[in-house]
N, C-alpha and C. Protein backbone atom coordinates (compact mmCIF):
# COMPACT_ATOMS: atom_id res chain seq x y z
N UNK A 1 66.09 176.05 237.93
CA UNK A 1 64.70 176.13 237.59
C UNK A 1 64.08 174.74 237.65
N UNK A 2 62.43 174.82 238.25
CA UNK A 2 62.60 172.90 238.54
C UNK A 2 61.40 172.99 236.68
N UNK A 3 62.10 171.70 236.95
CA UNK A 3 60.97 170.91 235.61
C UNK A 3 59.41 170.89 235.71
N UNK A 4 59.01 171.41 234.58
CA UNK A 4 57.79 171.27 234.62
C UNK A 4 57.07 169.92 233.98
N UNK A 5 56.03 169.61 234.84
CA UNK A 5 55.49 168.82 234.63
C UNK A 5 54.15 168.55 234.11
N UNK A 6 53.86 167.70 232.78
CA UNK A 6 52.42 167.38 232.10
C UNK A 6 51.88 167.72 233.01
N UNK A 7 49.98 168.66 232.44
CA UNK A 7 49.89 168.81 233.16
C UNK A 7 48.38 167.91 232.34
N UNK A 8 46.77 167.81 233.69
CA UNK A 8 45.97 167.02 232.61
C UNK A 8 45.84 167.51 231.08
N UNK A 9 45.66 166.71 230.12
CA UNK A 9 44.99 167.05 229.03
C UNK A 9 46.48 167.52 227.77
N UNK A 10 47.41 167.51 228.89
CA UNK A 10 48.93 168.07 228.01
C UNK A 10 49.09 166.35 227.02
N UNK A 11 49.31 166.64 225.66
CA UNK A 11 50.23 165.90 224.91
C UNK A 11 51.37 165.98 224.98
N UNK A 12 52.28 164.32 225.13
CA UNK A 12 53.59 164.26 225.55
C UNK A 12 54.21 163.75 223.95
N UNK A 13 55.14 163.94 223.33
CA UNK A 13 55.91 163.28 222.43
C UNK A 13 56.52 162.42 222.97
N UNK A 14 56.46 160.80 222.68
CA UNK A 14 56.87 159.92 223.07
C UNK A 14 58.20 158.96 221.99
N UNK A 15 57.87 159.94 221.12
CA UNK A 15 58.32 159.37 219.57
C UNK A 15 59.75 158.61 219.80
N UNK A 16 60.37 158.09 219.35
CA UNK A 16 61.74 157.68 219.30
C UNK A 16 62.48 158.90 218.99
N UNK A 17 64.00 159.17 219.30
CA UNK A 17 64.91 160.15 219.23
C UNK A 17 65.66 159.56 217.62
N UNK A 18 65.87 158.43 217.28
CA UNK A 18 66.71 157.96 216.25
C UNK A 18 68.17 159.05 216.29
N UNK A 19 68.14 159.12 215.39
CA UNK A 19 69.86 159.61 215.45
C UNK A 19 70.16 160.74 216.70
N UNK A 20 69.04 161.10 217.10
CA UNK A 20 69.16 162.39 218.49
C UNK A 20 69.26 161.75 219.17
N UNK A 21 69.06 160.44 219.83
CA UNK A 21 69.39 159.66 220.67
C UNK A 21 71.07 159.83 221.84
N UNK A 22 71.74 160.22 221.20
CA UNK A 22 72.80 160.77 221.74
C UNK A 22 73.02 161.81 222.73
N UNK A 23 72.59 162.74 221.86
CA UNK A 23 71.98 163.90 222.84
C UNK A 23 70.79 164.05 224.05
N UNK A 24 69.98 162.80 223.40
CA UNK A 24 68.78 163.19 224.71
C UNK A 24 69.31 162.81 226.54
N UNK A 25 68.17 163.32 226.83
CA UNK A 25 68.51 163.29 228.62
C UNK A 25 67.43 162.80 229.17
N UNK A 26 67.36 161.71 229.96
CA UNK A 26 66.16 161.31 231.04
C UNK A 26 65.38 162.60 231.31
N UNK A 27 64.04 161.83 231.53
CA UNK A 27 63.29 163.45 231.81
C UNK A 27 62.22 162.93 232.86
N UNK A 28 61.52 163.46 233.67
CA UNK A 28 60.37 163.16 234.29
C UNK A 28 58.96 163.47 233.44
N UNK A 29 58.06 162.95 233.22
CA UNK A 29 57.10 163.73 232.33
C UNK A 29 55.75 163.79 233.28
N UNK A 30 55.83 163.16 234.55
CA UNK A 30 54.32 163.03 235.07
C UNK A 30 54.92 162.70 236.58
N UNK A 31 53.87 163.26 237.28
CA UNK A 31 54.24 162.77 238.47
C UNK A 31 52.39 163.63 239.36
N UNK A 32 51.79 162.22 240.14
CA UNK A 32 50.92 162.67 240.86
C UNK A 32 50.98 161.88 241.97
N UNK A 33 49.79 161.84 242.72
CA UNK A 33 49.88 161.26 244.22
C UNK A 33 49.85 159.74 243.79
N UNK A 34 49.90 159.36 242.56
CA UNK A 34 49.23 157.84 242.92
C UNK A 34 50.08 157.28 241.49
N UNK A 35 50.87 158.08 240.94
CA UNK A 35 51.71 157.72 239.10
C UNK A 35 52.15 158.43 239.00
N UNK A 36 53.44 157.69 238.51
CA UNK A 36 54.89 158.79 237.97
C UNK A 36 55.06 158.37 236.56
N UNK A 37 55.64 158.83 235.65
CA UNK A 37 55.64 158.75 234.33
C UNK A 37 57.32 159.18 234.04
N UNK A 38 58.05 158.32 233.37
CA UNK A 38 59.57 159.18 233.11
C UNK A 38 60.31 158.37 232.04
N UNK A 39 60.59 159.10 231.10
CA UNK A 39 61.12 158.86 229.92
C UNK A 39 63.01 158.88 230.42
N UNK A 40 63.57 157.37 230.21
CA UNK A 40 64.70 157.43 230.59
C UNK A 40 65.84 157.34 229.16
N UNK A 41 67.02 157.86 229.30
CA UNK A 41 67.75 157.83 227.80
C UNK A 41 69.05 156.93 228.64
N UNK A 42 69.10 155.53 228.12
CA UNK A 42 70.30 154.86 228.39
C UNK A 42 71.31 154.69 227.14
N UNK A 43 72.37 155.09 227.58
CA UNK A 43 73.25 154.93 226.49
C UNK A 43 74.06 153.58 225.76
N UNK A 44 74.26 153.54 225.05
CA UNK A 44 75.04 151.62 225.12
C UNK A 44 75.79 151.11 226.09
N UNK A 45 75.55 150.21 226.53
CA UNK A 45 76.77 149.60 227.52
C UNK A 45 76.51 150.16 229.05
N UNK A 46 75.32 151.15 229.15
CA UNK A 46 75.28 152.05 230.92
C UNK A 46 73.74 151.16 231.44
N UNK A 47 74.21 150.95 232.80
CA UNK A 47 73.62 149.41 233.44
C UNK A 47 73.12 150.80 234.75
N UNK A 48 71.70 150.17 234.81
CA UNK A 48 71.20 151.09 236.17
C UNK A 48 71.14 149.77 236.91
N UNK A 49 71.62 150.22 238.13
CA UNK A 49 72.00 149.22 239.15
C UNK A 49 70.56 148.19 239.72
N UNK A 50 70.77 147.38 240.50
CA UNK A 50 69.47 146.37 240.75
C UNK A 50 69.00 147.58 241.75
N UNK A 51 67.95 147.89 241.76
CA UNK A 51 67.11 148.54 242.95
C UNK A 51 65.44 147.70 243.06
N UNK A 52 65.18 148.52 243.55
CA UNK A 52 63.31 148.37 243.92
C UNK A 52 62.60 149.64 244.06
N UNK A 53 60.85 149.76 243.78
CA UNK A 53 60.48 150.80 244.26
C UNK A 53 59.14 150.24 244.68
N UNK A 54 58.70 150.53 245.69
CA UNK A 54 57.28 150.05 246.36
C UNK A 54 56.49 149.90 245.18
N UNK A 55 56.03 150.55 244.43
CA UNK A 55 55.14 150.39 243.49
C UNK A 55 55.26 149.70 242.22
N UNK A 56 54.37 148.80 242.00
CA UNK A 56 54.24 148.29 240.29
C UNK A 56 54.85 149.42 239.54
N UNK A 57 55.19 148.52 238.47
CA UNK A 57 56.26 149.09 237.43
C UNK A 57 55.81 148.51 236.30
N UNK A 58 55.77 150.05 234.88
CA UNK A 58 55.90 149.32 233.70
C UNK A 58 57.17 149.67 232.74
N UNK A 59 57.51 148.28 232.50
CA UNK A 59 58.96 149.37 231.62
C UNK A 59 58.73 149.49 229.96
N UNK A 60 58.61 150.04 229.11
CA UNK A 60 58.39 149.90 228.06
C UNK A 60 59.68 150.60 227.04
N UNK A 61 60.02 149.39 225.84
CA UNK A 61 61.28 150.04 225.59
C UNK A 61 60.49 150.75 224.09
N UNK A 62 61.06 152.02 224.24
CA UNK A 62 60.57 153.13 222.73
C UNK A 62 61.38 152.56 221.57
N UNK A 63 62.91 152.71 222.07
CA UNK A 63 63.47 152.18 220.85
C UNK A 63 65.10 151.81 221.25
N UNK A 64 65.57 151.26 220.94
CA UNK A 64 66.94 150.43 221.39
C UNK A 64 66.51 148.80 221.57
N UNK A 65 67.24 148.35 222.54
CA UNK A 65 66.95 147.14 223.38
C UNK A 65 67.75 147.70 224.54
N UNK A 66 66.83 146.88 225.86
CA UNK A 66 67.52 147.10 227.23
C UNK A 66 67.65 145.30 227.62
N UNK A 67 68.00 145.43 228.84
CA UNK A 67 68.22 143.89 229.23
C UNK A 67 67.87 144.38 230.20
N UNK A 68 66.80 143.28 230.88
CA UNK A 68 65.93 143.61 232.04
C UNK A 68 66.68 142.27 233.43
N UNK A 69 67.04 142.67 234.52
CA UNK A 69 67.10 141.41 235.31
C UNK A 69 66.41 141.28 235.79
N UNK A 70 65.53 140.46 236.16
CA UNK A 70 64.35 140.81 237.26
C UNK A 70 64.22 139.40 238.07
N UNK A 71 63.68 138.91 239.06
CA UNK A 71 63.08 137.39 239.24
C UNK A 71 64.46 136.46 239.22
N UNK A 72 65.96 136.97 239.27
CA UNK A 72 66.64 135.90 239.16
C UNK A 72 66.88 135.63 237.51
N UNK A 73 66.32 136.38 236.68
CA UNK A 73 66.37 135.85 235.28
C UNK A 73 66.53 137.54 233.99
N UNK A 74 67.23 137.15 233.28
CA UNK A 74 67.14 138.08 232.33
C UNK A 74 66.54 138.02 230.93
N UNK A 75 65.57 139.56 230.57
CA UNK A 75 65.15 139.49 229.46
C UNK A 75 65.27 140.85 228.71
N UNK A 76 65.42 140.39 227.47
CA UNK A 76 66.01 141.41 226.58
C UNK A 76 64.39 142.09 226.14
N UNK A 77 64.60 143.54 226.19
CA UNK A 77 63.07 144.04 225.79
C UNK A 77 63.50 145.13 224.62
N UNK A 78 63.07 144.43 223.28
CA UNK A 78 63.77 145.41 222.22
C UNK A 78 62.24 146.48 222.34
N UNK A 79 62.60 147.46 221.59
CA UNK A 79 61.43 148.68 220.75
C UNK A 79 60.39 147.89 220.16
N UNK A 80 59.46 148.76 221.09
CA UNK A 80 57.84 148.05 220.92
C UNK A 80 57.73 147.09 221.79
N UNK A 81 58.59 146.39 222.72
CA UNK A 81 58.13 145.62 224.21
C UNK A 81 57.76 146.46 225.33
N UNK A 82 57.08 145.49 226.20
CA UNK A 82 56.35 146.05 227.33
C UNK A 82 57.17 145.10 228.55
N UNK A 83 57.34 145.19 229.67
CA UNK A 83 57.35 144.59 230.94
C UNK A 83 56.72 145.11 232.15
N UNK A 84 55.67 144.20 233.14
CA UNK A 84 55.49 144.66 234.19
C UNK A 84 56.54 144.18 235.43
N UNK A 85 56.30 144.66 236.37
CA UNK A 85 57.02 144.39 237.48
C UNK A 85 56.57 144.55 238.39
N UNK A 86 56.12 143.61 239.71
CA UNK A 86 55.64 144.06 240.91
C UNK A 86 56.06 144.53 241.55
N UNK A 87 55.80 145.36 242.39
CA UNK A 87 56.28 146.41 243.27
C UNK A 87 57.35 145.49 244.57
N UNK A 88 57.97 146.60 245.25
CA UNK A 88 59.20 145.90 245.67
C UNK A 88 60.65 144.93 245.02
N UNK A 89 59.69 144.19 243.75
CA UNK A 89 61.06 143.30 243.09
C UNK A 89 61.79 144.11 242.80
N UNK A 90 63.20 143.72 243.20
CA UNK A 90 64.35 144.01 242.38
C UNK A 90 64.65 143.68 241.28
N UNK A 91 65.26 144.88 240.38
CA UNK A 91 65.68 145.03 238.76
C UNK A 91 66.68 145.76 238.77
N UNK A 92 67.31 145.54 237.53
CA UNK A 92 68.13 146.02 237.43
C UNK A 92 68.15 146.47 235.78
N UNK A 93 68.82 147.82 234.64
CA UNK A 93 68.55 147.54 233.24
C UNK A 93 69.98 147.96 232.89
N UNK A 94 70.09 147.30 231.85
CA UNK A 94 71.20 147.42 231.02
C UNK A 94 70.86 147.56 229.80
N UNK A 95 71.64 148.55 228.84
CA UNK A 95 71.63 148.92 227.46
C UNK A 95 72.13 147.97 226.51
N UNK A 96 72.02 147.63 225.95
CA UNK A 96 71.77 146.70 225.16
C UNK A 96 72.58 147.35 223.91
N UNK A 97 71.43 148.30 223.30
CA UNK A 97 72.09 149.52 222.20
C UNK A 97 71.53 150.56 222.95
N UNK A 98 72.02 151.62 222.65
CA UNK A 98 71.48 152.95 223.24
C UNK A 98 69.94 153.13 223.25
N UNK A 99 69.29 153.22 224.06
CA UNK A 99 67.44 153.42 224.34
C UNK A 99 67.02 154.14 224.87
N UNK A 100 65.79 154.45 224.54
CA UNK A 100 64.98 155.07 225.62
C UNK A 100 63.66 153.92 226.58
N UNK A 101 63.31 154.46 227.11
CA UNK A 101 62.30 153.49 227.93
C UNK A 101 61.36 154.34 228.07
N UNK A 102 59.99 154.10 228.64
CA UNK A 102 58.88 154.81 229.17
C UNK A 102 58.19 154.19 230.30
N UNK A 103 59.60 155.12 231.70
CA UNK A 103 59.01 153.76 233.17
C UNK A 103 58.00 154.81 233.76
N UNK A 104 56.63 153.73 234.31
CA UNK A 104 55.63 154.01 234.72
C UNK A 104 55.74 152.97 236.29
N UNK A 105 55.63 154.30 236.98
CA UNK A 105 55.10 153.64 238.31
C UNK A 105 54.00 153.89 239.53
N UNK A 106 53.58 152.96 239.71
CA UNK A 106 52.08 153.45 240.68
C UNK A 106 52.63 153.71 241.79
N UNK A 107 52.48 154.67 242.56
CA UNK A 107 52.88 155.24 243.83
C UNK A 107 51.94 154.96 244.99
């Protein structure tokens, strides 16, 4: 069955998982011709590899800390940080403690 997706005017729960954190699963929450929206669940210690995606990027961490590589340089983005990223750079994230994120990208 495919995932449904926000649709306008839909409220998303963005809240932190706290102790459900374990259980949760990456999800897509938005996706149009021009912005994607996706709530990712990294677990402690699980590293998403360096990639790129044409479009600006925002990474925002909900709650954990991630470790961001970006530019040749690393930065730690605990709960309640923001990072942008220009489109094409390569990144890479690593868990820090178990997190979620809220990556936004312009398409």
């Amino acid at each position: 069955m495919a995932l449904q997706h926000a649709s306008s005017g839909d409220v998303i729960d963005v809240r932190p998982y706290g102790a459900r954190i374990d259980g949760a699963q990456s999800i897509a929450l938005f996706k149009s011709t021009q912005l994607e929206v996706m709530r990712l669940v990294l677990p402690a210690g699980h590293r998403m590899p360096s990639h790129h995606v044409p479009g600006e990027i925002t990474i925002q961490c909900l709650e954990g800390v991630v470790r961001v590589d970006v530019a040749a340089a690393s930065h730690d983005l605990p709960a309640g940080h923001l990072m942008y990223v220009a489109g094409g750079v390569e990144h890479a994230l690593t868990a820090i403690e178990s997190a979620s994120v809220l990556v936004t990208i312009a398409l």
